[in-house]
Protein backbone atom coordinates (compact mmCIF):
# COMPACT_ATOMS: atom_id res chain seq x y z
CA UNK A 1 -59.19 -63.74 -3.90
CA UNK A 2 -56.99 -62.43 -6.89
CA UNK A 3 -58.68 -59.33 -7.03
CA UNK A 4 -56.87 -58.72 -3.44
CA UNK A 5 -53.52 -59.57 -5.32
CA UNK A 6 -54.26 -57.09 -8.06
CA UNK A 7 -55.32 -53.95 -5.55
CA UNK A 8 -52.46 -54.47 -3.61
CA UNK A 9 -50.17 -54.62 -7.13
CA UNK A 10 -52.31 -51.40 -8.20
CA UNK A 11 -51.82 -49.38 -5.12
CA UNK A 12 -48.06 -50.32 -4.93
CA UNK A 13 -48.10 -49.02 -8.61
CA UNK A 14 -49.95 -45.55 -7.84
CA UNK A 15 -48.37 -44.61 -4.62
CA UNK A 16 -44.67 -45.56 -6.40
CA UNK A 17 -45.78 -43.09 -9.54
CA UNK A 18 -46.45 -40.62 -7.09
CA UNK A 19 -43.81 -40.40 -4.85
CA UNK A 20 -41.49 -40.34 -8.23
CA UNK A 21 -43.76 -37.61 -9.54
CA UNK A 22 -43.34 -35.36 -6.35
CA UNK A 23 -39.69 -36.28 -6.27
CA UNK A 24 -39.21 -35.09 -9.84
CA UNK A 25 -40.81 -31.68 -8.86
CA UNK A 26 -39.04 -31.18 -5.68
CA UNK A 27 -35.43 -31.72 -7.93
CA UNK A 28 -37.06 -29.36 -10.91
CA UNK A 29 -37.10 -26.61 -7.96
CA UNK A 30 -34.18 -27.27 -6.41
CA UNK A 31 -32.88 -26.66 -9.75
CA UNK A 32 -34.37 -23.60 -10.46
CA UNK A 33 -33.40 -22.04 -6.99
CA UNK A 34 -29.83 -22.55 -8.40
CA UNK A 35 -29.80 -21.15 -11.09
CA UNK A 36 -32.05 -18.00 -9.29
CA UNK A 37 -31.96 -17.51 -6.01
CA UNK A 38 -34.85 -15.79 -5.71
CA UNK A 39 -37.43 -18.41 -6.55
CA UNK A 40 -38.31 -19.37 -2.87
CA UNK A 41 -38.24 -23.56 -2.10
CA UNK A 42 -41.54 -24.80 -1.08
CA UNK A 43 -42.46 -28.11 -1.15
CA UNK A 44 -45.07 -29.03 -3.47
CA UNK A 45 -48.57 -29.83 -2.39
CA UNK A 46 -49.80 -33.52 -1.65
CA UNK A 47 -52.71 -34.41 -4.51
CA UNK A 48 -55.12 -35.33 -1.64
CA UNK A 49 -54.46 -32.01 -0.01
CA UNK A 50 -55.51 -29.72 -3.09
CA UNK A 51 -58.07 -31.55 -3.38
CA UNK A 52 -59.41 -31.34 0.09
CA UNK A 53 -58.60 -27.50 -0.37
CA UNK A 54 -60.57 -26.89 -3.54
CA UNK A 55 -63.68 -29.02 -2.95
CA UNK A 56 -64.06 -29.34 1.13
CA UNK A 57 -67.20 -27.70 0.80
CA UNK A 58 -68.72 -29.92 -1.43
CA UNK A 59 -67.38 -32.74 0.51
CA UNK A 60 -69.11 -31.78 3.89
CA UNK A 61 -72.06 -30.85 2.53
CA UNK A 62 -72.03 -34.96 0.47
CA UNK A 63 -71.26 -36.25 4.04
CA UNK A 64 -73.74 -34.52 6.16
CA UNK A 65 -76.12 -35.44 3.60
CA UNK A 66 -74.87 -39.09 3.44
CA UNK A 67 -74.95 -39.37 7.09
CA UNK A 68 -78.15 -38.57 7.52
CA UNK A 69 -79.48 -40.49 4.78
CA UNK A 70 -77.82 -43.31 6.46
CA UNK A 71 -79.33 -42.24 9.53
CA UNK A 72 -82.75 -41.90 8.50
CA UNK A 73 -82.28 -45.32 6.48
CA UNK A 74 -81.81 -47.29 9.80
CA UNK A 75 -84.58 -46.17 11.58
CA UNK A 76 -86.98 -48.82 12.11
CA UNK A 77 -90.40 -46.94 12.43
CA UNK A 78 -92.92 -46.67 10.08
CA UNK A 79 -92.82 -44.51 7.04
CA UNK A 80 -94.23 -41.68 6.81
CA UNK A 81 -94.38 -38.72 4.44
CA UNK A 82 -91.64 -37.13 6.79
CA UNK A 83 -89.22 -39.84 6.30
CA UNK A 84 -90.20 -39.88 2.41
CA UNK A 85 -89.34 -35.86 2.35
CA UNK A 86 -86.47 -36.22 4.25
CA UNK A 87 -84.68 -39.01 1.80
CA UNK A 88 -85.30 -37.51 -0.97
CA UNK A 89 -83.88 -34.05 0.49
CA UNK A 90 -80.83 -35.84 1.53
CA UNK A 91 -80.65 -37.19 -2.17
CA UNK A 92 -81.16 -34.20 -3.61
CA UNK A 93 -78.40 -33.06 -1.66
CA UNK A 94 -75.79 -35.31 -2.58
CA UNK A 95 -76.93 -35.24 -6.04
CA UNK A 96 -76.67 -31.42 -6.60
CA UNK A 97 -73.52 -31.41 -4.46
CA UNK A 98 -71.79 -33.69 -7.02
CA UNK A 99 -73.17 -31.50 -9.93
CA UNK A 100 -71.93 -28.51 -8.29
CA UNK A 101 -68.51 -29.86 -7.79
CA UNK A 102 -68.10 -30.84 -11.32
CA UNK A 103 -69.33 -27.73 -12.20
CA UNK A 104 -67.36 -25.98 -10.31
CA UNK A 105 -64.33 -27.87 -12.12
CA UNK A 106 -65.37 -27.29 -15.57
CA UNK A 107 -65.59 -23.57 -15.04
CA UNK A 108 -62.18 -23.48 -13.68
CA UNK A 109 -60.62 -25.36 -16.77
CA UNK A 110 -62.18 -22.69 -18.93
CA UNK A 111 -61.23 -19.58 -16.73
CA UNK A 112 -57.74 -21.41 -16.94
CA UNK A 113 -58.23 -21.52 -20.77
CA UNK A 114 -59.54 -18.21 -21.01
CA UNK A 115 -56.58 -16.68 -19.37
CA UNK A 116 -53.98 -18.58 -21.85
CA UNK A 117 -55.76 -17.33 -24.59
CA UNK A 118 -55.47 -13.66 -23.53
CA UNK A 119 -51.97 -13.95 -22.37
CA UNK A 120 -51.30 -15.63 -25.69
CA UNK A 121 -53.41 -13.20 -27.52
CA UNK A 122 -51.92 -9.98 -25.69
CA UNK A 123 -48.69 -11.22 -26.88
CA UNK A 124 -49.33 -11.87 -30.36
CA UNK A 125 -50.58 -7.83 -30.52
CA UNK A 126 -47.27 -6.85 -28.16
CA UNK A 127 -45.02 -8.73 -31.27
CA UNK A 128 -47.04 -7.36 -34.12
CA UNK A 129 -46.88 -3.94 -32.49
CA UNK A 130 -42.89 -3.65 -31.80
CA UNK A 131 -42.42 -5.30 -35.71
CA UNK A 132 -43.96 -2.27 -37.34
């Protein structure tokens, strides 16, 4: 029974953390529209939202697949090849959906790094350029 205790302590923790996160990043913008008015207030993005925004494909495709796993799980007639294909499809499925997804991540992270470098490296040759 303690380990209710402790995920009750641990979500308290995390959802505190994240409110004061957001609320930090609202007042950073707030603070910036001051000093220029131009820079339009929008309220950040929840975590869970990006989230569901970046990856909601892979996430219907896990839960179709888990569903009917599930589904085809439960059923109480005999086994057949069918039933043997069809698991391991909706296996597969999940499987390669969760590879794809992290995938998917890592090749952002190095776009995102590959774009810092060039900005970085296009302003290195701008300074070295106006110094001669």
């Amino acid at each position: 029974m303690v380990w209710i205790s402790l995920t009750a302590i641990v979500v308290a923790a995390v959802v505190a953390l994240s409110t004061a996160y957001l609320h930090r990043k609202q007042m950073r913008q707030i603070a910036l529209h001051r000093d220029d008015p131009t820079i339009p207030l929008v309220p950040p993005p929840h975590s869970f939202t990006h989230f569901f925004k970046t990856y909601w494909f892979y996430l219907a495709f896990v839960t179709y697949n888990l569903a009917s796993l599930i589904w085809t799980m439960r059923q109480t007639t005999p086994v057949t090849r069918g039933v043997v294909f069809d698991i391991v499809t909706y296996t597969f499925g999940i499987v390669l959906m969760i590879v794809l997804g992290f995938v998917n991540y890592i090749l952002d992270r190095a776009l995102e790094a590959l774009k810092k470098l060039r900005k970085t490296t296009e302003e290195s040759n701008r300074i070295e350029g106006s110094g001669n």
